[in-house]
Protein backbone atom coordinates (compact mmCIF):
# COMPACT_ATOMS: atom_id res chain seq x y z
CA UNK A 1 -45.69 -29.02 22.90
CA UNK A 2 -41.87 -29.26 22.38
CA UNK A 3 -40.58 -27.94 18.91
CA UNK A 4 -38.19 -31.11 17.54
CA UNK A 5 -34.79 -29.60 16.86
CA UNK A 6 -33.30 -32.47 14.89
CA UNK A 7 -34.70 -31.02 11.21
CA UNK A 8 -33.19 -27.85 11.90
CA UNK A 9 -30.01 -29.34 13.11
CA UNK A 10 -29.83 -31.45 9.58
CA UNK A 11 -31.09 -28.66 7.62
CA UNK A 12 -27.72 -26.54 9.44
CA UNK A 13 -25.63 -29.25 9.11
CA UNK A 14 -26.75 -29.70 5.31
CA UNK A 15 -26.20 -26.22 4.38
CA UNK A 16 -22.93 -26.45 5.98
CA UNK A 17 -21.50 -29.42 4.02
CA UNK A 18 -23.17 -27.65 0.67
CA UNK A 19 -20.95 -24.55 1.41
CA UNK A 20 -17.72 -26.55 1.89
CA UNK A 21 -14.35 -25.49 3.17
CA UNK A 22 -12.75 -22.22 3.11
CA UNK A 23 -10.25 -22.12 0.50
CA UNK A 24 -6.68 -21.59 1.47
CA UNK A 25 -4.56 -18.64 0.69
CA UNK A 26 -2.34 -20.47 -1.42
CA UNK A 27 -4.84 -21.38 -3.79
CA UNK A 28 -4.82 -17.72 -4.56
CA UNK A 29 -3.26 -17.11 -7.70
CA UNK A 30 -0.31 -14.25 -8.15
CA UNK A 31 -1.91 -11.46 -10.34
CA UNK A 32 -0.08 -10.02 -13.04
CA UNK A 33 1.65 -6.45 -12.90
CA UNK A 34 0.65 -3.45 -15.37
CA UNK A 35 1.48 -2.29 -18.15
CA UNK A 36 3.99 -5.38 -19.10
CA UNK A 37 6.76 -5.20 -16.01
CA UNK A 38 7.44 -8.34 -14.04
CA UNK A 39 8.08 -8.39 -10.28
CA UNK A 40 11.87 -8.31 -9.56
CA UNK A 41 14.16 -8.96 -6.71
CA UNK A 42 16.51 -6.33 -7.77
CA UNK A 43 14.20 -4.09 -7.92
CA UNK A 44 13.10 -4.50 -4.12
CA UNK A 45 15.29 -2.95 -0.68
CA UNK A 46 15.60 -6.58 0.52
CA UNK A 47 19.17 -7.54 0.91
CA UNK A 48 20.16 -11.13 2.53
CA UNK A 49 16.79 -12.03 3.34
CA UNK A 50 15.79 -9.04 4.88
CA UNK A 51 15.18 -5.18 5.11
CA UNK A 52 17.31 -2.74 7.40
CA UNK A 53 14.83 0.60 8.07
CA UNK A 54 15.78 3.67 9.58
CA UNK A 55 13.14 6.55 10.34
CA UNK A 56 13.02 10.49 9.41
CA UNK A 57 8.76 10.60 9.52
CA UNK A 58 6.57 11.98 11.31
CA UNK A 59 4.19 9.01 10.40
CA UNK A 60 5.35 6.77 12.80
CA UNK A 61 2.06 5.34 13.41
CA UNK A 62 1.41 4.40 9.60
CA UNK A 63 5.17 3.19 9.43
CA UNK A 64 4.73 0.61 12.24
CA UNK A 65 1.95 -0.52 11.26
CA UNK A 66 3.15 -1.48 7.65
CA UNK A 67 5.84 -3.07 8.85
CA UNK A 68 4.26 -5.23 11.81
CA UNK A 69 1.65 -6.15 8.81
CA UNK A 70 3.65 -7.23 6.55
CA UNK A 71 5.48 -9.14 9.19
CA UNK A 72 2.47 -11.93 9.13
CA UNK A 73 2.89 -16.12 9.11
CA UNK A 74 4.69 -17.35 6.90
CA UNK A 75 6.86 -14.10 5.74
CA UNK A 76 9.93 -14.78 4.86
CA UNK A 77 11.32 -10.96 4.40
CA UNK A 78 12.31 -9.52 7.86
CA UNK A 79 11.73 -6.29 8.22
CA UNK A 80 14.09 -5.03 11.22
CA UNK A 81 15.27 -1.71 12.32
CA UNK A 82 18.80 -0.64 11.13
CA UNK A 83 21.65 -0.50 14.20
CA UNK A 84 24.96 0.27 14.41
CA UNK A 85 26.37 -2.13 13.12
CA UNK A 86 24.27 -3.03 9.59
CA UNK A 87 23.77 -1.40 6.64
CA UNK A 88 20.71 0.81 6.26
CA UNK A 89 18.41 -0.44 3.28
CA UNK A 90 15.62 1.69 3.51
CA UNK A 91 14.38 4.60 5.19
CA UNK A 92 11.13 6.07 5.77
CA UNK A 93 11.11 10.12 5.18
CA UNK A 94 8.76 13.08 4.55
CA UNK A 95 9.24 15.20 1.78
CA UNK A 96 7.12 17.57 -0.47
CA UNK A 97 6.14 16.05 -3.86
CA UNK A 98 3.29 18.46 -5.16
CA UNK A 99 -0.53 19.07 -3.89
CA UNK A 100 -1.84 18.34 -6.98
CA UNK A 101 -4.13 15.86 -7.62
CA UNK A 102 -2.06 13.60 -9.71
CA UNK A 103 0.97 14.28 -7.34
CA UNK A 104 2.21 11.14 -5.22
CA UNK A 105 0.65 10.47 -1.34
CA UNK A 106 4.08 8.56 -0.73
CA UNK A 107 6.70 7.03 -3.57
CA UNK A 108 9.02 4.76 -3.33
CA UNK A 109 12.97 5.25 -4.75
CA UNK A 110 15.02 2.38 -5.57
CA UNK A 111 18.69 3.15 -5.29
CA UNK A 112 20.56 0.64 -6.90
CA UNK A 113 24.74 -0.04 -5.65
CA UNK A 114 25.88 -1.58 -2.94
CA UNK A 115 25.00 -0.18 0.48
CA UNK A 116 22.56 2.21 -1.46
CA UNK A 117 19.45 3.28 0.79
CA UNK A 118 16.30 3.01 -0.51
CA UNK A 119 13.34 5.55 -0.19
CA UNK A 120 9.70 5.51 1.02
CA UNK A 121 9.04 9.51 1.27
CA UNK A 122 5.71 10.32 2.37
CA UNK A 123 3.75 13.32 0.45
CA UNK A 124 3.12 16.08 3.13
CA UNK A 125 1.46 18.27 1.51
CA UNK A 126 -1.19 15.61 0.24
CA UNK A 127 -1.27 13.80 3.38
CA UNK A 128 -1.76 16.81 5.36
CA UNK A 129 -5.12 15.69 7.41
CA UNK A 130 -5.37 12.59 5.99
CA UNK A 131 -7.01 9.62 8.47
CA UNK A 132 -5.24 7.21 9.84
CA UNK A 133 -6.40 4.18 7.28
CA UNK A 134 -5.25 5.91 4.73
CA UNK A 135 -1.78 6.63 6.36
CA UNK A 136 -1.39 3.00 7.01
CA UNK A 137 -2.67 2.64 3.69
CA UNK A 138 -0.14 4.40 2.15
CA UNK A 139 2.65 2.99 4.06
CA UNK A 140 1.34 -0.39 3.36
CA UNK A 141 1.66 -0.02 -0.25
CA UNK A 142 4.73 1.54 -0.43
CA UNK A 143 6.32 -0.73 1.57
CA UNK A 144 5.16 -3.54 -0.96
CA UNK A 145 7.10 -1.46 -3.84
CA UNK A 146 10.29 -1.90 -1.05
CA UNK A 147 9.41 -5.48 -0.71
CA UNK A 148 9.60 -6.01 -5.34
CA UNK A 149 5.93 -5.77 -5.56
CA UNK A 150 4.33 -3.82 -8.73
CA UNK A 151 1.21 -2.13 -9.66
CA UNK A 152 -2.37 -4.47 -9.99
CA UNK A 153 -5.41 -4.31 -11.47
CA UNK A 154 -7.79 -2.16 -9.81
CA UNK A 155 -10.43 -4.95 -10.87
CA UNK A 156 -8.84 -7.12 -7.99
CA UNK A 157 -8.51 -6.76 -4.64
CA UNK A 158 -5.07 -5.81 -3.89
CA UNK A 159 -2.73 -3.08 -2.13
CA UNK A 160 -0.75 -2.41 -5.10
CA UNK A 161 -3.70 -0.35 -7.16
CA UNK A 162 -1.82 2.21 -9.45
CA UNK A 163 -4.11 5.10 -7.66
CA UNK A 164 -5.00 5.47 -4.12
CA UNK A 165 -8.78 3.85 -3.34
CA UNK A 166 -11.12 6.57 -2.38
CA UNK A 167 -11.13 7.87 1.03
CA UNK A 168 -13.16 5.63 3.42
CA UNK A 169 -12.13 2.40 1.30
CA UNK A 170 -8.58 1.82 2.13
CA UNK A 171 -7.47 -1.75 2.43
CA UNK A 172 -5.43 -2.23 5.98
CA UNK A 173 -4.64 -5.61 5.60
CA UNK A 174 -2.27 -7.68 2.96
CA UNK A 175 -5.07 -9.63 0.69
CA UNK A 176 -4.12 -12.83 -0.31
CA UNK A 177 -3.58 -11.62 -4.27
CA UNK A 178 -0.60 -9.42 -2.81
CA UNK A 179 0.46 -12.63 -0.37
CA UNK A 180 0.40 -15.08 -3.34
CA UNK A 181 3.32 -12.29 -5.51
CA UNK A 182 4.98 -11.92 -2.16
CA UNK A 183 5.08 -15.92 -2.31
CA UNK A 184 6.12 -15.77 -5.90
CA UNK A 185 8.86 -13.45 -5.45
CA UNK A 186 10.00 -14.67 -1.94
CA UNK A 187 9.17 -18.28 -1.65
């Protein structure tokens, strides 16, 4: 005897209507920034629309990946390598910051002035070992400091957490809290 599959095609179909669409990105809302600070242009390495990066890491890796990330539809920062003939707006270093606990893995270091470089140095001495999600971690999140973005909420999903996730949990991707303040800030 031959099982009827209509029913179970309804019951599918049913339970797909009852779940509904996915809901866009947009809808996201922007989330606000700790401890009082707003999210500034001025206090981001963009200049006309985009950032000019040269490189003095050794985390190449971690840097490329950052910046092919946060190179996703509907960006409107570009995010280009410096040449001859621009003016350098960031660059991507090591440096030694501490091995303590509550030292930095990576900071970032707004020079303000015109045709002042900005700074992403990454921690050596913490990052010494580290895996490579949290290296592309690390990069991703400073590179959304160099893009204007502040601290979040560790109650919501976002790069910008204050403090590092635990190793194992890093987030590799730009969640759509962090997309709606890039939106905010950038249009």
């Amino acid at each position: 005897m031959r099982t009827p599959r209509l029913p179970l095609l309804l019951a599918t179909t049913a339970c797909l209507v009852l779940v509904g669409p996915p809901v866009p990105a947009y809808a996201v809302q922007p989330a606000p920034c700790l401890d009082g600070r707003t999210e500034s242009k001025g206090q981001s390495a963009v200049d006309d629309g985009e950032i000019r990066w040269t490189d003095e890491t050794a985390y190449d890796d971690a840097r490329k990946f950052a910046i092919s990330t946060w190179q996703y539809t509907g960006s409107k920062i570009k995010i280009v390598g410096d040449s001859a003939i621009t003016s350098n707006d960031l660059e991507f270093r090591d440096g030694n910051l501490g091995t303590r606990a509550a030292d930095p893995l990576a900071q970032y270091e707004r020079n303000s002035g015109i045709g002042a470089t900005d700074y992403i140095t990454f921690n050596k001495q913490r990052l010494r070992g580290a895996s490579k999600n949290r290296l592309r971690y690390v990069a991703l999140h400073e590179l959304g400091h160099a893009l204007g973005l502040c601290h979040k909420s560790d109650t919501i999903v976002s790069l910008m957490w204050k403090s590092a996730p635990s190793a194992g949990y890093e987030i590799t991707w730009i969640p759509d809290v962090d997309k709606a303040n890039y939106r905010k800030l950038w249009g």
